[in-house]
C-alpha atoms as a PDB file:
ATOM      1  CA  UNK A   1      17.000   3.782 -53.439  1.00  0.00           C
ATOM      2  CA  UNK A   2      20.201   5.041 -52.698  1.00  0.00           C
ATOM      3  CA  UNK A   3      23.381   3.523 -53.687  1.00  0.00           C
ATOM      4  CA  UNK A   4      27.337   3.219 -52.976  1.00  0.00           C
ATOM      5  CA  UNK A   5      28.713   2.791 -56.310  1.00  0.00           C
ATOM      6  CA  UNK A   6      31.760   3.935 -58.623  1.00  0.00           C
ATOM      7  CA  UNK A   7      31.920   6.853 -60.920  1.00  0.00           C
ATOM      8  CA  UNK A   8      34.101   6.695 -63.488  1.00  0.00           C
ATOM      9  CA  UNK A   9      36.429  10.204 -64.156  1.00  0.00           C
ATOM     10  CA  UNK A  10      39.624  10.916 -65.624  1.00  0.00           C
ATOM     11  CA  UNK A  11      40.896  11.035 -69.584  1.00  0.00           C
ATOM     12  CA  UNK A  12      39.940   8.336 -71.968  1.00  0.00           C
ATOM     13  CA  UNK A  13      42.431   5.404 -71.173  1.00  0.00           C
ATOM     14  CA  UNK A  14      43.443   6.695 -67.899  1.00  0.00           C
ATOM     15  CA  UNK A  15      40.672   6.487 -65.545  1.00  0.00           C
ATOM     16  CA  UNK A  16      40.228   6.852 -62.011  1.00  0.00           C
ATOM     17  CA  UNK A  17      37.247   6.297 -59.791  1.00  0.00           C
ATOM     18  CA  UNK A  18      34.977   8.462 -57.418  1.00  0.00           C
ATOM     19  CA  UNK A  19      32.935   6.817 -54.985  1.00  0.00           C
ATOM     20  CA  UNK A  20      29.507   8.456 -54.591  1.00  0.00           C
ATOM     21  CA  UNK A  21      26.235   7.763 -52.857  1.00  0.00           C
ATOM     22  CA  UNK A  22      23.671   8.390 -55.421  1.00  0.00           C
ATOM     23  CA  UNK A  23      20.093   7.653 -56.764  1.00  0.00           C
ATOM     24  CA  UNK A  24      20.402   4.266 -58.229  1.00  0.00           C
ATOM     25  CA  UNK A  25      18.055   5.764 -61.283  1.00  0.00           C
ATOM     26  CA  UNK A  26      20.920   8.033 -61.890  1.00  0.00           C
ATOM     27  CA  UNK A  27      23.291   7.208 -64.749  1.00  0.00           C
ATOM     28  CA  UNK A  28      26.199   6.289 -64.022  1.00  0.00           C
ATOM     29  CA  UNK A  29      28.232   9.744 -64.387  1.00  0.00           C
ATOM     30  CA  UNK A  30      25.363  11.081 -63.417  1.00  0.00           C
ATOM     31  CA  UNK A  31      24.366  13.200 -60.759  1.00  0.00           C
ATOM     32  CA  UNK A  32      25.556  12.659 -57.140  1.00  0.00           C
ATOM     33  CA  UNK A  33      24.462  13.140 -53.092  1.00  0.00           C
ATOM     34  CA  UNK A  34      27.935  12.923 -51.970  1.00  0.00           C
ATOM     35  CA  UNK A  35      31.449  12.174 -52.614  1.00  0.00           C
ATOM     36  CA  UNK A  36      32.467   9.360 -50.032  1.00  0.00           C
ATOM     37  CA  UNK A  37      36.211   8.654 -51.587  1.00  0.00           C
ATOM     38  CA  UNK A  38      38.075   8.188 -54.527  1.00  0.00           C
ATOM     39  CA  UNK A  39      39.832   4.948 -56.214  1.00  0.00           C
ATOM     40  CA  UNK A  40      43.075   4.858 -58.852  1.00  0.00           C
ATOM     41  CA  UNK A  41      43.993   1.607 -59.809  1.00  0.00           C
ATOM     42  CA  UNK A  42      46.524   2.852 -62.302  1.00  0.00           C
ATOM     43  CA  UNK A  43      49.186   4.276 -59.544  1.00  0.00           C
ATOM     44  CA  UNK A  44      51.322   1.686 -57.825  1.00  0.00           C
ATOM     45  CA  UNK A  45      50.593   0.574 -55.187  1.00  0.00           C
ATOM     46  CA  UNK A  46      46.897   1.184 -56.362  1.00  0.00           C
ATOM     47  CA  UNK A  47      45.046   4.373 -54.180  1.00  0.00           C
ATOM     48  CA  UNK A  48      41.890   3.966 -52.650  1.00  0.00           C
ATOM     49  CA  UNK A  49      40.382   6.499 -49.787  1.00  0.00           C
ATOM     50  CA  UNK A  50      37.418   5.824 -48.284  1.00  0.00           C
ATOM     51  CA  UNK A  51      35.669   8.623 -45.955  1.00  0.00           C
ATOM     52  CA  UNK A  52      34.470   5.558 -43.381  1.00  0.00           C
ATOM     53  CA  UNK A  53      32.472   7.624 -40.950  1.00  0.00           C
ATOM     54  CA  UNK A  54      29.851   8.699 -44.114  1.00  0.00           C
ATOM     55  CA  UNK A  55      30.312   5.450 -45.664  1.00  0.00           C
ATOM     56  CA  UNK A  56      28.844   3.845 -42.287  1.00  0.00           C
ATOM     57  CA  UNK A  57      26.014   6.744 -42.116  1.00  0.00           C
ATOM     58  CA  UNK A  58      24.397   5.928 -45.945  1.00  0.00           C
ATOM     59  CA  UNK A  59      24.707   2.342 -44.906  1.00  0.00           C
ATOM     60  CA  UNK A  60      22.807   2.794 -41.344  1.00  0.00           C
ATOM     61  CA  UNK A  61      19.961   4.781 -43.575  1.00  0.00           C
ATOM     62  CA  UNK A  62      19.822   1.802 -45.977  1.00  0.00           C
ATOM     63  CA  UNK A  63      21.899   2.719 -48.912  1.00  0.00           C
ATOM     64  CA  UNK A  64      22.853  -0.484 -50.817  1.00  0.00           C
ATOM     65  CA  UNK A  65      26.589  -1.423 -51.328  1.00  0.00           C
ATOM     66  CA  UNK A  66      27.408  -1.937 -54.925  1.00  0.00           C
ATOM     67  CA  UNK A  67      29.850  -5.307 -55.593  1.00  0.00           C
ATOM     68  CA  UNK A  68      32.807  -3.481 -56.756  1.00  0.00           C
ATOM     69  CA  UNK A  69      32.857  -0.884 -53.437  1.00  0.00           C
ATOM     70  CA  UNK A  70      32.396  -3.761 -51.203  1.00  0.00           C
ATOM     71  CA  UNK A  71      35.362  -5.861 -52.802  1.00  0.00           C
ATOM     72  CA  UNK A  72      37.244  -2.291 -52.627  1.00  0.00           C
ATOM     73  CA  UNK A  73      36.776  -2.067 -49.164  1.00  0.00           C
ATOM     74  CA  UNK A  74      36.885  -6.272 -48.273  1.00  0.00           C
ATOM     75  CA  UNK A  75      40.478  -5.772 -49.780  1.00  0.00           C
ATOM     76  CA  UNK A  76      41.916  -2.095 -48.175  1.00  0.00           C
ATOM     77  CA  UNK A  77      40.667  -3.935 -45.099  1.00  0.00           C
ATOM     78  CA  UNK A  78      43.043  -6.817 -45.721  1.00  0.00           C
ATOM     79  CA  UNK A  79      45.735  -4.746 -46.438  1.00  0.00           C
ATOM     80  CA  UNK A  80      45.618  -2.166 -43.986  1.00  0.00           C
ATOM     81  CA  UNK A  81      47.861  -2.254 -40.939  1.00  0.00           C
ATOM     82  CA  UNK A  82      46.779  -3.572 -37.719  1.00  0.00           C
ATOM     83  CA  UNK A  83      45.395  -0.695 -35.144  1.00  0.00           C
ATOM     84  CA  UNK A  84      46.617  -0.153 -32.313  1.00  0.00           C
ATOM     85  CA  UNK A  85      44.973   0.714 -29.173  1.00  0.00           C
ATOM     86  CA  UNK A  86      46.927   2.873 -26.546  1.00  0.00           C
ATOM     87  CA  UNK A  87      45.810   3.085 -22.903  1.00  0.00           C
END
């Protein structure tokens, strides 16, 4: 099964995040299919980047969500500004 879940890079004590679609028999650090974004919660205002278009495509082939990612995303959605739509 494939999964959305963190990885965890960076120096010891100053870590940053990847998020990856990946086997979920893979270790954590482990191998990878893809890079869909990264996360750095040690910046200010804390950095997160999501790529949503591929994040949408490993969910429409049934890749499972981990709980961190989806509270990621729940709260970049909260705090992103509204979109506007021009005609």
């Amino acid at each position: 099964m494939v999964k959305v879940r963190l990885t965890r890079m960076g120096a010891k004590k100053a870590p940053f995040y990847r998020v990856v679609a990946t086997d979920s028999r893979n270790r954590r650090d482990g191998r990878f299919i893809e890079i869909l974004g990264y996360y750095d919660p040690a910046k200010q205002p804390e950095i997160l980047h999501i790529k949503h278009d591929r994040l949408e495509y490993w969910k429409s082939v049934g890749a499972q969500v981990s709980d961190s990612v989806a509270s990621l995303i729940k709260r970049a959605r909260r705090h992103a500004p509204p979109v506007t739509v021009e005609e």
